[in-house]
Every structure is written in C-alpha cells, then in structure tokens.
C-alpha atoms as a PDB file:
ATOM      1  CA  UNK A   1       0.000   0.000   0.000  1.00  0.00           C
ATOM      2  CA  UNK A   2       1.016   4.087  -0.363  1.00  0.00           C
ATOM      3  CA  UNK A   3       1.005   6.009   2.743  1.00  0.00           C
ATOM      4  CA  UNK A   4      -0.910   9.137   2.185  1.00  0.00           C
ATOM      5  CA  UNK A   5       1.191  11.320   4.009  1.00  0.00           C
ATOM      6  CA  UNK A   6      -1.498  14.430   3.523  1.00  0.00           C
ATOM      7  CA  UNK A   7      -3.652  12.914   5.833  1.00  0.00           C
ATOM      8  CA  UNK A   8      -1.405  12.979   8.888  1.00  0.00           C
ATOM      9  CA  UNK A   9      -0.962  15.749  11.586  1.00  0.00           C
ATOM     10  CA  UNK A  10       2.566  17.682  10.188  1.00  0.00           C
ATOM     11  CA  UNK A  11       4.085  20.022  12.834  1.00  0.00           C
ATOM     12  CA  UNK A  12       7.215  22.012  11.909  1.00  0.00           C
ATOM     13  CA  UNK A  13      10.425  22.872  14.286  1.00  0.00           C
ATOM     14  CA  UNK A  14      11.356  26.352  14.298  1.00  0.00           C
ATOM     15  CA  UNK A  15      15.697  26.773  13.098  1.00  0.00           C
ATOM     16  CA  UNK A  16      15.787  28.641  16.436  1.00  0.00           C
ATOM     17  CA  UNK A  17      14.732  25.357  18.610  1.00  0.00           C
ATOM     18  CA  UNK A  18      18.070  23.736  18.362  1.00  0.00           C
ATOM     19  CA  UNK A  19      19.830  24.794  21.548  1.00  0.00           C
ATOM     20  CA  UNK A  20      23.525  24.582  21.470  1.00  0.00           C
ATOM     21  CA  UNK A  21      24.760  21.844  24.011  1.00  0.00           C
ATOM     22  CA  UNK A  22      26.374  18.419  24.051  1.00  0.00           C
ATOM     23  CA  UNK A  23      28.194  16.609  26.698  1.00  0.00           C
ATOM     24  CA  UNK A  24      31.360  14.626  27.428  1.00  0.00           C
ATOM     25  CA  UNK A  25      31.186  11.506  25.281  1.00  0.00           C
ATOM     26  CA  UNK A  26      34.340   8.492  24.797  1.00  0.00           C
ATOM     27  CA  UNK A  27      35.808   6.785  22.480  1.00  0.00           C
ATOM     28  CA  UNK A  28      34.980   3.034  22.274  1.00  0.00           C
ATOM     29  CA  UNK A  29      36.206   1.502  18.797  1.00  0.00           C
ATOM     30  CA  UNK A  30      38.750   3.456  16.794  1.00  0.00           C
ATOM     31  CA  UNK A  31      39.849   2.929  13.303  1.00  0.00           C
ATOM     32  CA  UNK A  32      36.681   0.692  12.325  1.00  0.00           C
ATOM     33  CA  UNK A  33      35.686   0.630   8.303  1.00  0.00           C
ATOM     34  CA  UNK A  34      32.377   2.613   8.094  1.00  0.00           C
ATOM     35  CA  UNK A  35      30.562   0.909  11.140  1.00  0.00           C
ATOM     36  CA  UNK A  36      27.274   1.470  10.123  1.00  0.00           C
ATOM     37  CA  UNK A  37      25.448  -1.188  11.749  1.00  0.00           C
ATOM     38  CA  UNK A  38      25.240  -1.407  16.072  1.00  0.00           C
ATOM     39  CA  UNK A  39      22.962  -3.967  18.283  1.00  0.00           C
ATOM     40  CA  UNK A  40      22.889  -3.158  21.636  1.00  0.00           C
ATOM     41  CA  UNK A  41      23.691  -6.625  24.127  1.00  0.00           C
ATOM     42  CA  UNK A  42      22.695  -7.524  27.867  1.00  0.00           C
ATOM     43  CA  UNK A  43      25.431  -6.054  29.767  1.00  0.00           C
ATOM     44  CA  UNK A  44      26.232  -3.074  28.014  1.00  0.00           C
ATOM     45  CA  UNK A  45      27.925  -4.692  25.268  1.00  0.00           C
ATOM     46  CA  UNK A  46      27.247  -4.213  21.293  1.00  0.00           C
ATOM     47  CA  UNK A  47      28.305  -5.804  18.450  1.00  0.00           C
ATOM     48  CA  UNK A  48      28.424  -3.611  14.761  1.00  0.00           C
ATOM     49  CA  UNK A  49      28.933  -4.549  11.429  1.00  0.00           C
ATOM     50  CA  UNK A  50      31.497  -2.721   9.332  1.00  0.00           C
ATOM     51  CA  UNK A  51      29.531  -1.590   5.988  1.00  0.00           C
ATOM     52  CA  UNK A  52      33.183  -1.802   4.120  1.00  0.00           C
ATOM     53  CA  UNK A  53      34.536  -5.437   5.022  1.00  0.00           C
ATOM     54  CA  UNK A  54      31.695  -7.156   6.010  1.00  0.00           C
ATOM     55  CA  UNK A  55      32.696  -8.049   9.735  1.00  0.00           C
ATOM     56  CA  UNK A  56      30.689  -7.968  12.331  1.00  0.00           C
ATOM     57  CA  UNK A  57      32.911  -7.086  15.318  1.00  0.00           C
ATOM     58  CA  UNK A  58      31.666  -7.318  19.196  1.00  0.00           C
ATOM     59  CA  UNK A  59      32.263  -5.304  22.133  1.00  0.00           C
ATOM     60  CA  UNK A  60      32.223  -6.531  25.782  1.00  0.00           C
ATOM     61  CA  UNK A  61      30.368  -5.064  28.815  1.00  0.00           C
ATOM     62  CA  UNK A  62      33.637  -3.827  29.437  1.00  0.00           C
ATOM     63  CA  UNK A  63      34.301  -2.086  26.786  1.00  0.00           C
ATOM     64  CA  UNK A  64      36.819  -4.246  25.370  1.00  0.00           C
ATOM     65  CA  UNK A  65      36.749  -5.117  21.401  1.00  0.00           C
ATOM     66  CA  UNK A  66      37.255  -9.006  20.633  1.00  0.00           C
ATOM     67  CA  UNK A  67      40.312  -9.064  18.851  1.00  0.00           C
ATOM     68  CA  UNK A  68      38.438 -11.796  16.145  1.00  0.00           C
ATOM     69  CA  UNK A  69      35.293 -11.140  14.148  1.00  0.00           C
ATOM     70  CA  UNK A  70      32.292 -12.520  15.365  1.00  0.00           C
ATOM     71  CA  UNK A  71      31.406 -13.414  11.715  1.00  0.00           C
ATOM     72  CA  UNK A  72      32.067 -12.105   7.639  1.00  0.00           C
ATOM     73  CA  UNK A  73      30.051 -11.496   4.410  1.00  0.00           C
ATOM     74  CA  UNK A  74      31.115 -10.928   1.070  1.00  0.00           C
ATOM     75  CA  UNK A  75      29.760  -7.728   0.022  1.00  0.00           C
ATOM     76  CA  UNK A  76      29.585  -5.058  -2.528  1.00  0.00           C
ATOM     77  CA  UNK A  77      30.448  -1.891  -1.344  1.00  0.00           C
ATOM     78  CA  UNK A  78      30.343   0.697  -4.929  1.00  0.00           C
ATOM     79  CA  UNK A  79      28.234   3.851  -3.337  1.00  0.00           C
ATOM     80  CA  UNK A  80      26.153   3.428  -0.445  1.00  0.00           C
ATOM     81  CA  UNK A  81      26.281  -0.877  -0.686  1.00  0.00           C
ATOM     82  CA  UNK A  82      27.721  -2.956   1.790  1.00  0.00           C
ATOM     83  CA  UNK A  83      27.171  -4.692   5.195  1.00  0.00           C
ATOM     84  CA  UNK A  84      24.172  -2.407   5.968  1.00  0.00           C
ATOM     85  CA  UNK A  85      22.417  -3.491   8.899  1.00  0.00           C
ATOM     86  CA  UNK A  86      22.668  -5.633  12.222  1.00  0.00           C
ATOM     87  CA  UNK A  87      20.571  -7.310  14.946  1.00  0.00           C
ATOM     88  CA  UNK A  88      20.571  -9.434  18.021  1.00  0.00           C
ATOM     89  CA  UNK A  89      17.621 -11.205  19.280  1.00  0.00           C
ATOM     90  CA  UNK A  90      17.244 -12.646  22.976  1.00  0.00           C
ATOM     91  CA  UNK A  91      18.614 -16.108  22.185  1.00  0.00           C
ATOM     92  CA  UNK A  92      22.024 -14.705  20.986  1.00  0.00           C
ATOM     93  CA  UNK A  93      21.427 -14.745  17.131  1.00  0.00           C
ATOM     94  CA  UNK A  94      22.871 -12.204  15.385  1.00  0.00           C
ATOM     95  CA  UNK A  95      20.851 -11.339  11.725  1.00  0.00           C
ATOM     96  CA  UNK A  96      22.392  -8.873   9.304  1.00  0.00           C
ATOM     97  CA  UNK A  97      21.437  -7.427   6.056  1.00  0.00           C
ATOM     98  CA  UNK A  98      24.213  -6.866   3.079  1.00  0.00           C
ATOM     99  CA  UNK A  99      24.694  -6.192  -0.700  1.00  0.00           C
ATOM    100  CA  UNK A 100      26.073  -9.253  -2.004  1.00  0.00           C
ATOM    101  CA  UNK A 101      28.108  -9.595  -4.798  1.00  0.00           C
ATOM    102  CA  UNK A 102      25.736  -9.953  -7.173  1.00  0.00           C
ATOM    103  CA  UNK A 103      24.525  -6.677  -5.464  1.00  0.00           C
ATOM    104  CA  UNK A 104      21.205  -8.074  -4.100  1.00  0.00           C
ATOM    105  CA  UNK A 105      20.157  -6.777  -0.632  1.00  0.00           C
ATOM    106  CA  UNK A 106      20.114 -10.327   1.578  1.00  0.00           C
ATOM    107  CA  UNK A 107      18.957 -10.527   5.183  1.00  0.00           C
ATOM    108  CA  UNK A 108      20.970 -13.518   7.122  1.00  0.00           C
ATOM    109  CA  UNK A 109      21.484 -15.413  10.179  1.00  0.00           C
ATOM    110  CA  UNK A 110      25.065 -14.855  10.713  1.00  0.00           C
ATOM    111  CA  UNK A 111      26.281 -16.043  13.888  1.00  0.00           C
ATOM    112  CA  UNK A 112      26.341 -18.431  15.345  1.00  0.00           C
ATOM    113  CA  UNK A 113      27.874 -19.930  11.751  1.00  0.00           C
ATOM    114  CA  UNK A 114      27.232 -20.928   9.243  1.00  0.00           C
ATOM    115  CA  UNK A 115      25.410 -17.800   7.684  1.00  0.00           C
ATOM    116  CA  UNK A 116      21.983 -18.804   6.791  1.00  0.00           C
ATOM    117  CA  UNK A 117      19.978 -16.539   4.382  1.00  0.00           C
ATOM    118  CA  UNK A 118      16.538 -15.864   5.458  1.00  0.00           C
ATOM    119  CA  UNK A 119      15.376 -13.443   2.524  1.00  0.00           C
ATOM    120  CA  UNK A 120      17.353 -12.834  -0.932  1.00  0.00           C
ATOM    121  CA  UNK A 121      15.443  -8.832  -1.708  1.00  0.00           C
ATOM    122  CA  UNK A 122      15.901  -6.823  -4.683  1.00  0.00           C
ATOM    123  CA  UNK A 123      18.780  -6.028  -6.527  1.00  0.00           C
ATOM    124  CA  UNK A 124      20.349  -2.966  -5.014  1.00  0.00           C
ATOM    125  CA  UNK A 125      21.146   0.930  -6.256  1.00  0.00           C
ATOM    126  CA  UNK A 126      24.339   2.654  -5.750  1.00  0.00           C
ATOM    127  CA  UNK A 127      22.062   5.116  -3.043  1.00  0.00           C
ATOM    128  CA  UNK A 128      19.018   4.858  -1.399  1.00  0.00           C
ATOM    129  CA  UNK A 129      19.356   0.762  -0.731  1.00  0.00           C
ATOM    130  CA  UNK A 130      17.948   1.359   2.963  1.00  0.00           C
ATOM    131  CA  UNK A 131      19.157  -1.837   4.649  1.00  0.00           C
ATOM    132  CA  UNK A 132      18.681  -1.081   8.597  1.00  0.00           C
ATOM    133  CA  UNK A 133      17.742  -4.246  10.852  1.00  0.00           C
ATOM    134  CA  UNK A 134      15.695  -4.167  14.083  1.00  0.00           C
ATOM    135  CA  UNK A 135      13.468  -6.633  16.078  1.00  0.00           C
ATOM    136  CA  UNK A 136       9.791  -5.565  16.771  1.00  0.00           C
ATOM    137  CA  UNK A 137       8.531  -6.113  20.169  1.00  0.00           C
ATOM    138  CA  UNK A 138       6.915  -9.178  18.586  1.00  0.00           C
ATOM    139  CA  UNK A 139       9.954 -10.706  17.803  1.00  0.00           C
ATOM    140  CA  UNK A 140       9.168  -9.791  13.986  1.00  0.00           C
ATOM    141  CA  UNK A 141      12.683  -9.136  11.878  1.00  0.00           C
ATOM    142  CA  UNK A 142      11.776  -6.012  10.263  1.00  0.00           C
ATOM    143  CA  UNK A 143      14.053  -4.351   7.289  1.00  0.00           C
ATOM    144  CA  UNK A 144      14.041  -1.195   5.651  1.00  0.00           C
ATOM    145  CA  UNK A 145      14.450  -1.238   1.644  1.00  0.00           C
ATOM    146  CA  UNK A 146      14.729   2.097   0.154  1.00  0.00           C
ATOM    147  CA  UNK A 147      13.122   3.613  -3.028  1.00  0.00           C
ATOM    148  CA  UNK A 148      16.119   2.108  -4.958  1.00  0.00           C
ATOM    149  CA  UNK A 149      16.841   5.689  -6.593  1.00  0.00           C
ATOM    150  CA  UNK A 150      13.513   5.182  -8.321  1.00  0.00           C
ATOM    151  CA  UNK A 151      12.334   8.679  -6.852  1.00  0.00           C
ATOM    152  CA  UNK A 152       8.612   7.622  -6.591  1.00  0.00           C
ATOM    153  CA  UNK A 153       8.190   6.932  -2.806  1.00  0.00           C
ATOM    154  CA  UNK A 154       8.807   3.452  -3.128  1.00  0.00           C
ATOM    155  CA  UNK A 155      10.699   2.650   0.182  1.00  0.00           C
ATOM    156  CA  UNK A 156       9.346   0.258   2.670  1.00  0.00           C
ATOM    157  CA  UNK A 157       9.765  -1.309   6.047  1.00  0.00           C
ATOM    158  CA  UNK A 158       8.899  -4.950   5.392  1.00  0.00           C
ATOM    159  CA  UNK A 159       8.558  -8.001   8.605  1.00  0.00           C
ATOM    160  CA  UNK A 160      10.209 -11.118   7.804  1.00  0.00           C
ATOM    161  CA  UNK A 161      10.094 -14.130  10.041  1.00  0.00           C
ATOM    162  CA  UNK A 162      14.099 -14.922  11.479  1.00  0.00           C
ATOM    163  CA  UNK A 163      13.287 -18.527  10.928  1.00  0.00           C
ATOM    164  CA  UNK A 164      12.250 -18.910   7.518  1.00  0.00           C
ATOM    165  CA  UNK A 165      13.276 -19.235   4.166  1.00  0.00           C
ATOM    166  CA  UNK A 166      15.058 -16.930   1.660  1.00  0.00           C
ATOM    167  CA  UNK A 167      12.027 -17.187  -0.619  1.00  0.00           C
ATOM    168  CA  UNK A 168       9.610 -16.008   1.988  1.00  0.00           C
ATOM    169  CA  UNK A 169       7.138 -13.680   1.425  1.00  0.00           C
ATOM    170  CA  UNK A 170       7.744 -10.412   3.570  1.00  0.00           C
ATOM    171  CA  UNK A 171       5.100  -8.637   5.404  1.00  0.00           C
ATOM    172  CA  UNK A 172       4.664  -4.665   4.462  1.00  0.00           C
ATOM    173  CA  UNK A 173       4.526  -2.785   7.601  1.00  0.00           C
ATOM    174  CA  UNK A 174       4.434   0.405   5.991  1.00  0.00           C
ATOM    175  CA  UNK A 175       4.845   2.093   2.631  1.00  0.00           C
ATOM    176  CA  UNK A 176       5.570   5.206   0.774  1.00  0.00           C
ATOM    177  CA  UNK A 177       9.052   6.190   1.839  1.00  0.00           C
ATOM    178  CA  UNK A 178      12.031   7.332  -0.032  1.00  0.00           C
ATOM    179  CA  UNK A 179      14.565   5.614   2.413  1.00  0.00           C
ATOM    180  CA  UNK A 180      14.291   4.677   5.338  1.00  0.00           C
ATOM    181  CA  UNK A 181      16.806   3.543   6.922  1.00  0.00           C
ATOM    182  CA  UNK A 182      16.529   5.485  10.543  1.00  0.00           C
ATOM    183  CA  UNK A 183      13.745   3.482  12.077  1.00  0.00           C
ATOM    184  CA  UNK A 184      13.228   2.034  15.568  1.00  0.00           C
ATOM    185  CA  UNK A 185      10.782   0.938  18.236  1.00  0.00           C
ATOM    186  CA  UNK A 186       9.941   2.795  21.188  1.00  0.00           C
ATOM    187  CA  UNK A 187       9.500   0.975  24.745  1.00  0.00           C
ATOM    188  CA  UNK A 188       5.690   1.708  23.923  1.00  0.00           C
ATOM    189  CA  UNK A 189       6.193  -0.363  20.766  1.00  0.00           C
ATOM    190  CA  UNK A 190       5.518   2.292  18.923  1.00  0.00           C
ATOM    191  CA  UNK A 191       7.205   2.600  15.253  1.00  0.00           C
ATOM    192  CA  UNK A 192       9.205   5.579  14.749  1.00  0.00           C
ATOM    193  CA  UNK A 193      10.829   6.419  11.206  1.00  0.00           C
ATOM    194  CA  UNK A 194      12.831   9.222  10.155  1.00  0.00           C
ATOM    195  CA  UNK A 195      12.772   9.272   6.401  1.00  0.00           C
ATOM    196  CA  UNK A 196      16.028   9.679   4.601  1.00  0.00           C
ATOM    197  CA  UNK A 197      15.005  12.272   1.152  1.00  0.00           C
ATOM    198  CA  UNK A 198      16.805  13.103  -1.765  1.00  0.00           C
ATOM    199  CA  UNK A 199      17.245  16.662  -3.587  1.00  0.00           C
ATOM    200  CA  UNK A 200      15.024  19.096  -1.797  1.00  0.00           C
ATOM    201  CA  UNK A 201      12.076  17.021  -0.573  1.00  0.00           C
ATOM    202  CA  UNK A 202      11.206  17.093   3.035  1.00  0.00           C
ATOM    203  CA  UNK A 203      12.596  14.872   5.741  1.00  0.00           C
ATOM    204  CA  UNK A 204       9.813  13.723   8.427  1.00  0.00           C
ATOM    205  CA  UNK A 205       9.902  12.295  11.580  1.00  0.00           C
ATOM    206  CA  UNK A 206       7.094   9.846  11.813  1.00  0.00           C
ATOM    207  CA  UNK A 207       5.315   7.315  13.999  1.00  0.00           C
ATOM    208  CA  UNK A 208       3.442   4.592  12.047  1.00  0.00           C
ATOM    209  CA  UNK A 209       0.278   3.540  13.420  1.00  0.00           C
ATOM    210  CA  UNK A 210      -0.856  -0.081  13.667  1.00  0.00           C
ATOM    211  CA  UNK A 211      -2.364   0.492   9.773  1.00  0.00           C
ATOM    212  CA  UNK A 212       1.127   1.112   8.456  1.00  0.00           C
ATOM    213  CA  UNK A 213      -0.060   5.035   7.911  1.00  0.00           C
ATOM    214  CA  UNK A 214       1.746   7.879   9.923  1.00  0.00           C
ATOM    215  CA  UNK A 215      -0.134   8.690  13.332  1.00  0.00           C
ATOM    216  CA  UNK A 216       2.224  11.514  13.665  1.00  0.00           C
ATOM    217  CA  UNK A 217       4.524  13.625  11.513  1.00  0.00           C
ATOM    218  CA  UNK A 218       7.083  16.021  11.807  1.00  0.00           C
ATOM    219  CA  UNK A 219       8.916  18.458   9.343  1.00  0.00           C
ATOM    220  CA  UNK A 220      12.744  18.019  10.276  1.00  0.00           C
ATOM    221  CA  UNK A 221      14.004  21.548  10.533  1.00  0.00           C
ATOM    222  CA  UNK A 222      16.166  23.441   7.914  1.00  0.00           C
ATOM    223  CA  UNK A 223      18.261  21.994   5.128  1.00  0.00           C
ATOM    224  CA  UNK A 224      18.359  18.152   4.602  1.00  0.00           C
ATOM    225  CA  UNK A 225      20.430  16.488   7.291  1.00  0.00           C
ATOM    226  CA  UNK A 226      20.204  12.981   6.242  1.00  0.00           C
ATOM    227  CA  UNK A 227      18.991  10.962   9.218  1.00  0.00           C
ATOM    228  CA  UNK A 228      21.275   7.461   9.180  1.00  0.00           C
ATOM    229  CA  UNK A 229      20.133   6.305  12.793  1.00  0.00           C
ATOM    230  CA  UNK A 230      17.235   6.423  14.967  1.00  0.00           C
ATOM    231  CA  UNK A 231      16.409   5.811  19.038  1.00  0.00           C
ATOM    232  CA  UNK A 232      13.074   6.049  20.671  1.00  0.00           C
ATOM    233  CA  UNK A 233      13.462   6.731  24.111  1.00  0.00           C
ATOM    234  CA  UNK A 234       9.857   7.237  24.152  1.00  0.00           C
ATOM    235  CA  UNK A 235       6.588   8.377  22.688  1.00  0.00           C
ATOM    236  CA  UNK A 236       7.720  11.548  23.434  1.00  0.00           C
ATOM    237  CA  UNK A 237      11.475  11.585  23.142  1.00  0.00           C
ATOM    238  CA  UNK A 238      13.310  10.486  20.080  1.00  0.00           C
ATOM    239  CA  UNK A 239      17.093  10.882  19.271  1.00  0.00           C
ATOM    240  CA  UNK A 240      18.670  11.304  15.988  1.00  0.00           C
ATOM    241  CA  UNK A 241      21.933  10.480  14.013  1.00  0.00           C
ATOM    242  CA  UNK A 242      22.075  12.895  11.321  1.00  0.00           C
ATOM    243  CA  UNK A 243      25.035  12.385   8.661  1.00  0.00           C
ATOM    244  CA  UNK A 244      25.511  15.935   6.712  1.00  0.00           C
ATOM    245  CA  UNK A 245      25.773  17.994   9.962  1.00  0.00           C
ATOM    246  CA  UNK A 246      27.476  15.329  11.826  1.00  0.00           C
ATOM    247  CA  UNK A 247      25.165  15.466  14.839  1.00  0.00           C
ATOM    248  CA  UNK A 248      23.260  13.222  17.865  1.00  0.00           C
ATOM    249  CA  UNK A 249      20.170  15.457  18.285  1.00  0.00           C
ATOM    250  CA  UNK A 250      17.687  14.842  20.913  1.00  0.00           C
ATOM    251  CA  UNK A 251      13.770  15.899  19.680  1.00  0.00           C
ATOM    252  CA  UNK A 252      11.695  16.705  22.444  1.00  0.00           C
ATOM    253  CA  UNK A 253       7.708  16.123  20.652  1.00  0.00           C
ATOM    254  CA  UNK A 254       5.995  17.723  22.918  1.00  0.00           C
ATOM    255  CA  UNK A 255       7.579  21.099  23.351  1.00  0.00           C
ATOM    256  CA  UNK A 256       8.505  20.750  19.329  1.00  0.00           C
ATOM    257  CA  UNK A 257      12.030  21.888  20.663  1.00  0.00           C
ATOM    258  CA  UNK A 258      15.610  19.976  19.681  1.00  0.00           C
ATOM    259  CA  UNK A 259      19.226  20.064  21.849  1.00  0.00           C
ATOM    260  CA  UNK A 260      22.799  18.919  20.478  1.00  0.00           C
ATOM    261  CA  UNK A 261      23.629  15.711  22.185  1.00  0.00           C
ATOM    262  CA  UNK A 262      27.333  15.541  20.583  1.00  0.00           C
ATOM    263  CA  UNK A 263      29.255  16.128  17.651  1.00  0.00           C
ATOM    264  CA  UNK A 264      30.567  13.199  15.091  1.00  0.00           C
ATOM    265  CA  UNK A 265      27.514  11.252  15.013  1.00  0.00           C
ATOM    266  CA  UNK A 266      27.725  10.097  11.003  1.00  0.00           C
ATOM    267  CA  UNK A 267      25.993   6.535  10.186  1.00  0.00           C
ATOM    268  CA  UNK A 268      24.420   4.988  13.385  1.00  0.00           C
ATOM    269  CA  UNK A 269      23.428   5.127  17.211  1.00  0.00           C
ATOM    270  CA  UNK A 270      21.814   2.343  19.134  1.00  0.00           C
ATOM    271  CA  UNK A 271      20.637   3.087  23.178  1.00  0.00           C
ATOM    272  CA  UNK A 272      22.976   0.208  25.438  1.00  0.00           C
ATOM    273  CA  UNK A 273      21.107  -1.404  28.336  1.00  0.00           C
ATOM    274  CA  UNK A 274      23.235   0.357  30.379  1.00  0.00           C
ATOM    275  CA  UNK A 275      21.322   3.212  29.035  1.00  0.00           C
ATOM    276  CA  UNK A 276      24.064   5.243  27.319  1.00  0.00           C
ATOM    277  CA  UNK A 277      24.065   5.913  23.819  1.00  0.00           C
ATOM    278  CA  UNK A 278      26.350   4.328  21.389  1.00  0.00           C
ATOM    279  CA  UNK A 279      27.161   6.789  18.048  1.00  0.00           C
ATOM    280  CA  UNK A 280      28.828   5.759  15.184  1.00  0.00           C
ATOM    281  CA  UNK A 281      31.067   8.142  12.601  1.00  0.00           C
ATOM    282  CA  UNK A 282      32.969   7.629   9.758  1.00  0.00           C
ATOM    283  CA  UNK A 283      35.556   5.151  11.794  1.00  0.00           C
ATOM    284  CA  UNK A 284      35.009   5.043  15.307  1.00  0.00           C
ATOM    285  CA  UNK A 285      32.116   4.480  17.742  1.00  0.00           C
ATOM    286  CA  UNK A 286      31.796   6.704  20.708  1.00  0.00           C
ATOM    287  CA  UNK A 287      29.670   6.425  23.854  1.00  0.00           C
ATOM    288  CA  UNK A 288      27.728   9.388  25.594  1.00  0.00           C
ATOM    289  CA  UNK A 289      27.155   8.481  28.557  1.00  0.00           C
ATOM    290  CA  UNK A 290      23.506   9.562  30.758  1.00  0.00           C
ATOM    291  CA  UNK A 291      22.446  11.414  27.646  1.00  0.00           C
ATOM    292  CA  UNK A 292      19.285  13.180  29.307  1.00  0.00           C
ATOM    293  CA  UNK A 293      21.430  14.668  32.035  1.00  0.00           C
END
C-alpha cells in the first residue's frame, strides 16, 4: 500500500529550537571501516557490522573489542552498498542485512555460523538501498528497503520471520518512503521512522500507526540532514543520528524543541542497556554516557 502522508498531523520545528549543548562523550572503537550497523547486548555490550569489510565485530560489557570477528560477508560496497544493517535477538542470534556480490540486498542469520539466508530482496542501487535491521517487540525481523533511486516513494519497512526461508514472502509494515533507513521501536512499541530524502524534498519524523499510515509527523528543521540512525526513548522523546551535519540530536515532541547531544555522530546510534548511547562516525564508535542529564 502508499502512505498518504497528507492525511497525517505535520508540525514544523522552528531553526531557532536547536539549543547549542552536548556533553562529554568516549571513544569506544577506533579505526573501524564505516561501522554502520550497532545492536545493543545484555550487559552493556554491542556488536556492529562494518559496511566496508563485512565483519561484524563485538564489544564486551567492558568495553573491550574481541580481537576476532564474530562473523564475515562478502559484500559489494560501490556507493552506499555494503554490510548495511545488524541485529541481536534474545537467544544470541545475530541477523544482518548486506549487498552481495551480485549486489542483491540479503537478510541472514550470521552467527552463530554458518550464515543462513533468510530473505534474498531486490537487486540494489548505488544510493538509497535502505538496509537497517531491528526486532519488533513481537519478535518480527523487520528491514528497511529504500526507493532504490527510483524517486517515486517506493521505500518500505517490510517483517520477515528470522526462521524462515530466503524465498519467503515479507510482510509490508508500511509504505511510501524514499529511504528509510533510521527506524526504531519505542519501549511503547511504537514505530518511529525518520525518512532519509533526496534533492530538496522534506525529511519527516514519523510514527506509524498499527495500519502502516503515519499517526504523527514532523517536518525536520532546515536543510536536509540525512537521518542514518534512529532511538526512541519514548513516545515523546526520540534521538537522531544525522550524517551531513554530523550530529546526535535529541527531539523533544511535545515542546517541538531539539538540543545537540554531541558532535561526530555520522551513520548509526543504538541506546545500550546500560542506558548510554552508542554513536557511530565515519571510523570510530563513541559512547555518551547519561544522555538526558
């Protein structure tokens, strides 16, 4: 289905609503290729896949980085392909999603080994692939696949069961996005998406209702900022990773009003159960601790 977009409430931040700000954050992986791709662990651990390689690399409570991969792909990598997206669910499985080389996006089991493929997707574009992983609160696998440069609103978050085949037929959630790639779930279970636009259309912040069609929109302020990552802290707090200014924002929804996190945020954040937030840039992933303080 198309989500008509017209028929949800739109509110727009004012450019003056971003305070200035942003606390003390850490470094906890240095010279990583492109980590893209972060699953938050019991214990305040993560693992994150490396868009570039096709590693998937984990990080103890502790802080301490394995010294082996936890598992490999082959992958394309030409423009925006690669190891693309990365979860964990609560019996230890780790499922990622990847351009191949035949440059089809593929969603797999990949550790414990041997990778099994649960669902070979479409064949990819050099931008707008989409490729994000995350588990719903129903234990659904849920993807995001992009518009595939097609520029018609073609992106969509599809549910895929972790246990089935690679022929399976996906589940649309939801519809009618160019890319979107920054989605998560709130502790409300509530679908949040921040849609990744080309050229000059708008970027919204949405939640999707239980039809698949926005309950809730929001006009991301100013020029395009390129959302890459997404946390829901809650229905009314949501915290984004945007790529072109380099940024962790945190969106407050009720007051409509936005403060700087941190600097260096590029391709990905994921909340830790210690409840810090993990950011990724271009080659490192840093940790801001108590964010909300």
């Amino acid at each position: 289905m198309r989500v008509p977009f017209a028929a949800a409430v739109v509110v727009v931040w004012s450019l003056g609503n971003c305070a200035d700000g942003g606390s003390g954050d850490r470094l906890l992986v240095g010279d990583a290729a492109s980590p893209v791709a972060l699953a938050a662990l019991p214990g305040g651990g993560l693992r994150f896949g490396e868009r570039l390689t096709g590693r998937v690399r984990e990080v103890d409570g502790r802080g301490r980085l394995q010294p082996e991969p936890l598992a490999q792909v082959n992958v394309s990598t030409e423009g925006q392909r690669g190891l693309l997206g990365l979860a964990a669910d609560d019996q230890g499985r780790t499922f990622a999603a990847w351009t191949d080389p035949q440059e089809a996006i593929v969603v797999g089991q990949v550790a414990p080994e041997p990778v099994r493929i649960v669902w070979r997707g479409p064949v990819s574009a050099r931008i707008g692939n989409g490729g994000h992983l995350a588990f719903s609160p129903g234990g659904v696998l849920v993807v995001g696949i992009g518009d595939l440069q097609r520029g018609d609103r073609s992106g969509r978050l599809l549910g895929l069961d972790p246990d089935g085949p690679p022929d399976q037929e996906p589940q649309v959630i939801s519809s009618g996005w160019n890319n979107p790639f920054a989605f998560a779930f709130s502790p409300q279970s509530s679908l949040w998406v921040a849609d990744n636009a080309p050229g000059e259309d708008p970027e919204r912040l949405v939640r999707v209702g239980p039809d698949g069609q926005p309950a809730f929109t929001r006009k991301l302020p100013g020029r395009q900022i390129a959302p890459a990552g997404l946390v829901a802290l809650s229905d009314t707090e949501v915290v984004l990773c945007a790529y072109l200014p380099a940024q962790l924002i945190l969106y407050d929804l009720d007051s409509g009003r936005s403060r700087l996190l941190a600097d260096g945020c590029r391709t990905g954040v994921v909340l830790l159960s210690t409840g810090d937030l993990a950011f990724a840039g271009d080659d490192e992933i840093r940790v801001l601790d108590d964010p909300l303080r």
